[in-house]
C-alpha atoms as a PDB file:
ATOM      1  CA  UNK A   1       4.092  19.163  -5.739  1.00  0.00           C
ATOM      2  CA  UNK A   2       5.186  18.748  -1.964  1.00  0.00           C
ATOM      3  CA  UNK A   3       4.408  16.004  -0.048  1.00  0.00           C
ATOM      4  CA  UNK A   4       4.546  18.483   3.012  1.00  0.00           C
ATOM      5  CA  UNK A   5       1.353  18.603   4.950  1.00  0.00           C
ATOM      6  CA  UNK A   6      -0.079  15.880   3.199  1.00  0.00           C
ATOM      7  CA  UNK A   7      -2.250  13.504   5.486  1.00  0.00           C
ATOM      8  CA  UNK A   8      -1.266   9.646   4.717  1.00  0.00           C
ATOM      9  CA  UNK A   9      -2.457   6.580   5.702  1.00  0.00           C
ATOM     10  CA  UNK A  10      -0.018   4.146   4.903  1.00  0.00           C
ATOM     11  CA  UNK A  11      -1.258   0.903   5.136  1.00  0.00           C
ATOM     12  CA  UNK A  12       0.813  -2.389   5.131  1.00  0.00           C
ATOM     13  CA  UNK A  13      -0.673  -6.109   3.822  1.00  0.00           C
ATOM     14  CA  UNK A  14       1.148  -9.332   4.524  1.00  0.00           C
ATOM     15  CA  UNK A  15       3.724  -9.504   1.660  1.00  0.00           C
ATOM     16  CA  UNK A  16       6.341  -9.640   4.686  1.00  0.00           C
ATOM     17  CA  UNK A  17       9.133  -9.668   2.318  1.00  0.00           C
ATOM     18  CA  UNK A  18       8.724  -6.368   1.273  1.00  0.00           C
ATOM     19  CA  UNK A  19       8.072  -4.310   4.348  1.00  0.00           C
ATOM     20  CA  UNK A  20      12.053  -3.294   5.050  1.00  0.00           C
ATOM     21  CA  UNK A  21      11.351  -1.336   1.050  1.00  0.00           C
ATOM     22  CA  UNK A  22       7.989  -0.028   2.483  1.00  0.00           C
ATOM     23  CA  UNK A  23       9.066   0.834   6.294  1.00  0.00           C
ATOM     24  CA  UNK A  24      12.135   2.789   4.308  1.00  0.00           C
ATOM     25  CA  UNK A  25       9.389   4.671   2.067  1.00  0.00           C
ATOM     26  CA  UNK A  26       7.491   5.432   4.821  1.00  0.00           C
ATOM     27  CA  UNK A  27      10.526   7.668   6.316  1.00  0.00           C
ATOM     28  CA  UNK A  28      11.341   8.966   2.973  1.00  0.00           C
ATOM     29  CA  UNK A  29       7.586  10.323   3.133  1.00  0.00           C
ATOM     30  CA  UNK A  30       8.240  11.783   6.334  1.00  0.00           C
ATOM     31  CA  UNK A  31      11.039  13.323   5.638  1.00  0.00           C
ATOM     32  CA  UNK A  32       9.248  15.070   3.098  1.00  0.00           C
ATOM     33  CA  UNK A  33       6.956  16.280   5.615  1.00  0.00           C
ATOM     34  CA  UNK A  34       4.296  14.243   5.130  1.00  0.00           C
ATOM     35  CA  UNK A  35       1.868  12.879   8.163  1.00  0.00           C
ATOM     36  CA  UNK A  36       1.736   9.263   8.427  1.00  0.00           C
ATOM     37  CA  UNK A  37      -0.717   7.181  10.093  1.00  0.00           C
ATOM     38  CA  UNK A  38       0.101   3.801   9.722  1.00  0.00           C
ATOM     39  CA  UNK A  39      -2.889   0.527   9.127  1.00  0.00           C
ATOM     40  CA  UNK A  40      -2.107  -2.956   9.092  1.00  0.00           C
ATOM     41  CA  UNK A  41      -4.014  -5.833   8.264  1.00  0.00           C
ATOM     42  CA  UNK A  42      -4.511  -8.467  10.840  1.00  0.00           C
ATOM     43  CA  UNK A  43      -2.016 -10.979   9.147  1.00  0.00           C
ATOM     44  CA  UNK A  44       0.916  -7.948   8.840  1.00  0.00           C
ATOM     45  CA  UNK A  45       0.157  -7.036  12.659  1.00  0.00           C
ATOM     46  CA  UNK A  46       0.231 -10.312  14.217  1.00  0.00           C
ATOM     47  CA  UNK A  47       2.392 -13.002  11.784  1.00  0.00           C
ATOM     48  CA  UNK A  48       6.249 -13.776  13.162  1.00  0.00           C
ATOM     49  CA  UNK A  49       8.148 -14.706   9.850  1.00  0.00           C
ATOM     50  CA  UNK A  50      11.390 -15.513   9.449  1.00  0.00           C
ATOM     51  CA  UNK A  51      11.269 -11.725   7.981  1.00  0.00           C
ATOM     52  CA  UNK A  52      10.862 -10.699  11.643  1.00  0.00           C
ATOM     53  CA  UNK A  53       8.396 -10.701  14.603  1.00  0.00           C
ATOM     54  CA  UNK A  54       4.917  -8.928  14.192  1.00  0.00           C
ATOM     55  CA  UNK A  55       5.096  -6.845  17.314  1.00  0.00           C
ATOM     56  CA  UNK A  56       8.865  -5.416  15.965  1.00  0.00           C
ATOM     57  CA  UNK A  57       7.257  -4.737  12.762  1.00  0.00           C
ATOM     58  CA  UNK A  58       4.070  -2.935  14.376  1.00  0.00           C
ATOM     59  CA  UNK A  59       6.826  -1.182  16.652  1.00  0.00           C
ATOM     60  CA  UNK A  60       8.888  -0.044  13.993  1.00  0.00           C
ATOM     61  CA  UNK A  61       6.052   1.627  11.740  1.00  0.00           C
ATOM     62  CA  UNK A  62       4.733   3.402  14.473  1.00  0.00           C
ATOM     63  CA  UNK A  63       7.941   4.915  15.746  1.00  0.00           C
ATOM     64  CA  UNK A  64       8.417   5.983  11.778  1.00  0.00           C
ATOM     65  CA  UNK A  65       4.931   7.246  11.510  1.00  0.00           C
ATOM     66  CA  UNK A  66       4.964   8.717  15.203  1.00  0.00           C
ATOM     67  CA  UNK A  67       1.564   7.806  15.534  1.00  0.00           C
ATOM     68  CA  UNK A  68      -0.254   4.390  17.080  1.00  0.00           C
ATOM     69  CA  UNK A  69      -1.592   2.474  14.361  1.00  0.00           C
ATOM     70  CA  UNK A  70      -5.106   1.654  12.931  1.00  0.00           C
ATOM     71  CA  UNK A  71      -5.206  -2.357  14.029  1.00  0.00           C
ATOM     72  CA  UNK A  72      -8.959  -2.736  14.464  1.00  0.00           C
ATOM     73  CA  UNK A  73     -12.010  -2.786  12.061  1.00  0.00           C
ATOM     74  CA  UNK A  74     -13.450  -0.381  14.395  1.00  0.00           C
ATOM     75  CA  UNK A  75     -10.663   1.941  14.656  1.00  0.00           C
ATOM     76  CA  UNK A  76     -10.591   1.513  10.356  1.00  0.00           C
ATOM     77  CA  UNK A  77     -14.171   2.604   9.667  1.00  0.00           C
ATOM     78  CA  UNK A  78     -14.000   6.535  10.815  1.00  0.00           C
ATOM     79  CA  UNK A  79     -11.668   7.114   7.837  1.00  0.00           C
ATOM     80  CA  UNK A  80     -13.595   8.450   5.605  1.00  0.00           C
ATOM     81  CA  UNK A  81     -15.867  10.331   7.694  1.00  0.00           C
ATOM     82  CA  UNK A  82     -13.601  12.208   9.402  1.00  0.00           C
ATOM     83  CA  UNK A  83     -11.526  12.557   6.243  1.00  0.00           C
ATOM     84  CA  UNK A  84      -8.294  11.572   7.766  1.00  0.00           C
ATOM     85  CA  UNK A  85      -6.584  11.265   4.729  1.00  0.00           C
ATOM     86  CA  UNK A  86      -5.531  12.868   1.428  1.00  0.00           C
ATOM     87  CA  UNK A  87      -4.072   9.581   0.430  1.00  0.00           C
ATOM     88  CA  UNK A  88      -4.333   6.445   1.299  1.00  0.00           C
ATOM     89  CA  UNK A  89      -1.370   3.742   0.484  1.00  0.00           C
ATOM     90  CA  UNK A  90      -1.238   0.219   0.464  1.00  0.00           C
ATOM     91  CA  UNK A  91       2.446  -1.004   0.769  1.00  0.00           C
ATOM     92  CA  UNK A  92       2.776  -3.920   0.330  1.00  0.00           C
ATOM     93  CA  UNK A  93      -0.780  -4.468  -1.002  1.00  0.00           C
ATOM     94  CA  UNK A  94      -0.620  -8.792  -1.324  1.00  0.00           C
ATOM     95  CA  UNK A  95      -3.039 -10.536  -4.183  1.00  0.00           C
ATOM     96  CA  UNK A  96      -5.128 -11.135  -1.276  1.00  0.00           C
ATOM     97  CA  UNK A  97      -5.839  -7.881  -0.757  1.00  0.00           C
ATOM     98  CA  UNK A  98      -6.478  -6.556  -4.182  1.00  0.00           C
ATOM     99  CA  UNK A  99      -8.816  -9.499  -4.849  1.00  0.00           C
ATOM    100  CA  UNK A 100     -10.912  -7.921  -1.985  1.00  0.00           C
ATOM    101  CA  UNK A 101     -11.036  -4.816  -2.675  1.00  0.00           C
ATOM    102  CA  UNK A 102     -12.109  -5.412  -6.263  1.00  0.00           C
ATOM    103  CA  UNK A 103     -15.101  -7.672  -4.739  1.00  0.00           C
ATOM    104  CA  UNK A 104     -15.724  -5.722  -2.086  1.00  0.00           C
ATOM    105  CA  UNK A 105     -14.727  -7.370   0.975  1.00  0.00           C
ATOM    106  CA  UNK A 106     -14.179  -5.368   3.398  1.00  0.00           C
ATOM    107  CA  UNK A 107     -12.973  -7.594   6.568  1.00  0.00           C
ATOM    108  CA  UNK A 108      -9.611  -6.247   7.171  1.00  0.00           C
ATOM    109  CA  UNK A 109      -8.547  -2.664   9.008  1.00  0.00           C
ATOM    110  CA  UNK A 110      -6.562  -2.104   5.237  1.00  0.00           C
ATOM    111  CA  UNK A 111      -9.591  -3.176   2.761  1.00  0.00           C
ATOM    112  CA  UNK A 112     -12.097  -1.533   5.265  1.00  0.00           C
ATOM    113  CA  UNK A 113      -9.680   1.799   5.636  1.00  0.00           C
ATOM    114  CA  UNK A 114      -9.714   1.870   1.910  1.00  0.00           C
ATOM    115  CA  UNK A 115     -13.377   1.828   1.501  1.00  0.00           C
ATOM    116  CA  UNK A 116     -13.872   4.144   4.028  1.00  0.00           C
ATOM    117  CA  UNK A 117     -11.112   6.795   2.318  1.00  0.00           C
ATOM    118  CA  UNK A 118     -12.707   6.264  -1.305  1.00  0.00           C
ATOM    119  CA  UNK A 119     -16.532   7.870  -0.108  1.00  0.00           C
ATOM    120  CA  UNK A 120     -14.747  11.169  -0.099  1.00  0.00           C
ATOM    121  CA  UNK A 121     -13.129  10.466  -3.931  1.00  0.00           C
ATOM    122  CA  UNK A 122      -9.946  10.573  -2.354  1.00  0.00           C
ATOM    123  CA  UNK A 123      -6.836   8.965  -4.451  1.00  0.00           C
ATOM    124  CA  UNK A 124      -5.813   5.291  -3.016  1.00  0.00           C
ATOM    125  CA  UNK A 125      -2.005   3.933  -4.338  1.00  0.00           C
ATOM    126  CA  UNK A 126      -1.007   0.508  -4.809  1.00  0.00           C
ATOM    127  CA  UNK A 127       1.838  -0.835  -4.219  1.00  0.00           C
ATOM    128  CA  UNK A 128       1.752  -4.451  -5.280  1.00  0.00           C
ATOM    129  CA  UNK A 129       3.426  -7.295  -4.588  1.00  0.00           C
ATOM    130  CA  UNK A 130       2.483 -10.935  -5.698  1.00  0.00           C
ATOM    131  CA  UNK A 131       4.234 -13.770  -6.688  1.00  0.00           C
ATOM    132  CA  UNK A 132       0.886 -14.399  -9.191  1.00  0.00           C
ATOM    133  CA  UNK A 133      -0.277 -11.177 -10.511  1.00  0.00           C
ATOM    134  CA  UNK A 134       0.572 -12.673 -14.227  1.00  0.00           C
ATOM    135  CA  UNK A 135      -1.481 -15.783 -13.288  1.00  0.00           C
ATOM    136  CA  UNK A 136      -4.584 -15.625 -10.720  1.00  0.00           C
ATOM    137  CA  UNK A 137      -4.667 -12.287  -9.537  1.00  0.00           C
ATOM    138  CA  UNK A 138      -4.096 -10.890 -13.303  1.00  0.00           C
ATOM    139  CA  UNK A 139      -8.094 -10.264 -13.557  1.00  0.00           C
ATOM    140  CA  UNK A 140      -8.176  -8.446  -9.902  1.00  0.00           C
ATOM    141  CA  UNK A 141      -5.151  -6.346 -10.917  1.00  0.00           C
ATOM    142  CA  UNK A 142      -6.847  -5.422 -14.576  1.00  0.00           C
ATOM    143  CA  UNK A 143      -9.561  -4.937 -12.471  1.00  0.00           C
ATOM    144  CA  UNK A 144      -8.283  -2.214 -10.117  1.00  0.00           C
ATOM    145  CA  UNK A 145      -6.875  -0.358 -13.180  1.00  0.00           C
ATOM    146  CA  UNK A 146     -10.242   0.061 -14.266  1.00  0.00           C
ATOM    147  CA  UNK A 147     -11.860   1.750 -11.407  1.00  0.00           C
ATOM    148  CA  UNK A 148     -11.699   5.420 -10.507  1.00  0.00           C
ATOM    149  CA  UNK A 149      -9.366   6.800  -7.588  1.00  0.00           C
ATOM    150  CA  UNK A 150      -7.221   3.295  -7.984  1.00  0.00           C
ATOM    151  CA  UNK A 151      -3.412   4.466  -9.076  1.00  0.00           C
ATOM    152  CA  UNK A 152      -0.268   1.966  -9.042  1.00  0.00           C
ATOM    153  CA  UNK A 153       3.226   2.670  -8.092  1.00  0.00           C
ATOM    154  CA  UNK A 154       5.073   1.496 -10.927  1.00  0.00           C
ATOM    155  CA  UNK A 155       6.171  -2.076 -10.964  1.00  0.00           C
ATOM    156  CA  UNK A 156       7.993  -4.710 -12.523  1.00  0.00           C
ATOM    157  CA  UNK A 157       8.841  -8.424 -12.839  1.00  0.00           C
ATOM    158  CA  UNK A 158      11.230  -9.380  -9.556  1.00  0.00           C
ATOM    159  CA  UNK A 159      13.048 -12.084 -10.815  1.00  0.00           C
ATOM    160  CA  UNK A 160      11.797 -13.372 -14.026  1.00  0.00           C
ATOM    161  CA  UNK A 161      13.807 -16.312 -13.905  1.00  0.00           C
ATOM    162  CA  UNK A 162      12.910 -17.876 -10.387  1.00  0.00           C
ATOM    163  CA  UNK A 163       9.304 -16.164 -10.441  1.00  0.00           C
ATOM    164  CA  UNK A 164       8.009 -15.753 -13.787  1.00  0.00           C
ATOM    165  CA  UNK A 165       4.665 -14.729 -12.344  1.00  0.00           C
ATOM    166  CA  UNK A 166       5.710 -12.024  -9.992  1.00  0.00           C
ATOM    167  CA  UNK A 167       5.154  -8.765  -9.822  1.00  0.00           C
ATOM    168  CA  UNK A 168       6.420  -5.854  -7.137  1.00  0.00           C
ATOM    169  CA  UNK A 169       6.160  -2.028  -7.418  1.00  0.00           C
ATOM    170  CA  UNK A 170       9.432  -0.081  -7.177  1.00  0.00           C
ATOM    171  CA  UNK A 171       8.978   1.186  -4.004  1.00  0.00           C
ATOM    172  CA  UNK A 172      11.550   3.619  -4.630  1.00  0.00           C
ATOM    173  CA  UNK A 173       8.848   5.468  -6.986  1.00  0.00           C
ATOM    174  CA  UNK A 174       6.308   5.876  -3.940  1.00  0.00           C
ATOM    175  CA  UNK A 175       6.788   9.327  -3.024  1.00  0.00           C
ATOM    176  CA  UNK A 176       6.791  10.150  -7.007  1.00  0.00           C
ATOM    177  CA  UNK A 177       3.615   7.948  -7.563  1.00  0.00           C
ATOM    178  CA  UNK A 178       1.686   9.733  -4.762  1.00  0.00           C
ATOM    179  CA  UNK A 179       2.611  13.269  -5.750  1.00  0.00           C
ATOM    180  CA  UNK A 180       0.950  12.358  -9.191  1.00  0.00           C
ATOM    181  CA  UNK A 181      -2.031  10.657  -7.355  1.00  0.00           C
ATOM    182  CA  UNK A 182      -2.875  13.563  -5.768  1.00  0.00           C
ATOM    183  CA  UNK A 183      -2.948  15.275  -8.652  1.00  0.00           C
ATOM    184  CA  UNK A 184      -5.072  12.501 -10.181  1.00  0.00           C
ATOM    185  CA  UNK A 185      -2.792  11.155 -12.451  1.00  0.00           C
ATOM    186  CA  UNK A 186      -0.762   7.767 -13.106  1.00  0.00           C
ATOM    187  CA  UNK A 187       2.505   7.860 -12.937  1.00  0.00           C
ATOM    188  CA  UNK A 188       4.102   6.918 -16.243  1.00  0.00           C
ATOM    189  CA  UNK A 189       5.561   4.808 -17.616  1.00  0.00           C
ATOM    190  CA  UNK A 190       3.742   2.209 -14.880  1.00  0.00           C
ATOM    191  CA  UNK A 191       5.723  -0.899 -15.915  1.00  0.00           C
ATOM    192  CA  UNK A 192       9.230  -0.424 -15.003  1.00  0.00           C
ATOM    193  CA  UNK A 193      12.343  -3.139 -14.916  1.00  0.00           C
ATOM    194  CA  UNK A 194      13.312  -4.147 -11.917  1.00  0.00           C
ATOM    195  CA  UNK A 195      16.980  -5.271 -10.931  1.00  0.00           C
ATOM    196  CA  UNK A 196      17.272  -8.516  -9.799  1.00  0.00           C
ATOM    197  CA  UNK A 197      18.178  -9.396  -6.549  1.00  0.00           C
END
């Protein structure tokens, strides 16, 4: 299917690592003529890191999603109500974040924006990235696999070596994995290798 048209909320946790392979999906997406509106957690919208400074990373999305983006709980919660979305993506989605929306916390704009886009049944994609999802946050992963709307960009162990507990989606499969999310499928296979870096 075409991404064209398609309303996305891409939404952005604090795995601050990752965001330069999520910023460069999120023009891939527009360039496919999808509509971005871009959510950020508190942490990924106000953290300098040595993987840059917060206000150049809120600066960036929004000039690739040409739109301002959702920073508040307040501005979060009309999501699903208004139906703003067709999909809504978490890239990077952190353990943190997965272990809340399996329990249902809700204290973020990108686990309330979620909760808000899944009372409409609309699909949400994850695209993880954890340095424990084979250790801690195994059950919360398992757990989103289980539950209805939930689909995964593929991923794969980072570095196996270094990290034997880490997992990250191949954020080069986004645009694939939301075409088949919209469709309500998974895209297969889910576990992928990765090349090491």
């Amino acid at each position: 299917m075409s991404l064209k048209g398609i309303r996305i909320g891409f939404a952005v946790s604090g795995s601050f690592c990752t965001f330069s392979k999520a910023f460069a999906q999120a023009e891939k997406l527009v360039e496919a003529g999808a509509e971005l509106t871009p959510v950020m957690s508190f942490n990924a919208a106000s953290l300098d890191t040595r993987f840059g400074r917060a206000a150049d990373n809120v600066g960036r999305l929004e000039h690739i999603c040409g739109r301002p983006a959702i920073l508040t709980l307040e501005a979060a919660e009309p999501i699903g109500p208004k139906q703003m979305f067709d999909i809504y993506v978490i890239a990077p989605c952190t353990a943190t974040t997965m272990g809340k929306l399996v329990h249902a916390i809700y204290d973020t704009p990108v686990t309330l924006g979620a909760k808000s886009h899944l009372r409409s049944e609309r699909p949400v994609l994850i695209a993880l990235s954890t340095n424990d999802a084979l250790s801690a946050s195994a059950a919360n992963m398992g757990a989103l696999l289980r539950l209805r709307h939930y689909y995964f960009v593929p991923f794969g162990m980072d570095d196996p070596s270094n990290k034997p507990f880490s997992l990250t989606a191949d954020m080069e499969l986004l645009p694939q994995a939301a075409e088949a999310a919209l469709e309500g499928k998974q895209l297969s296979p889910m576990i992928v290798q990765q090349n090491n870096k």
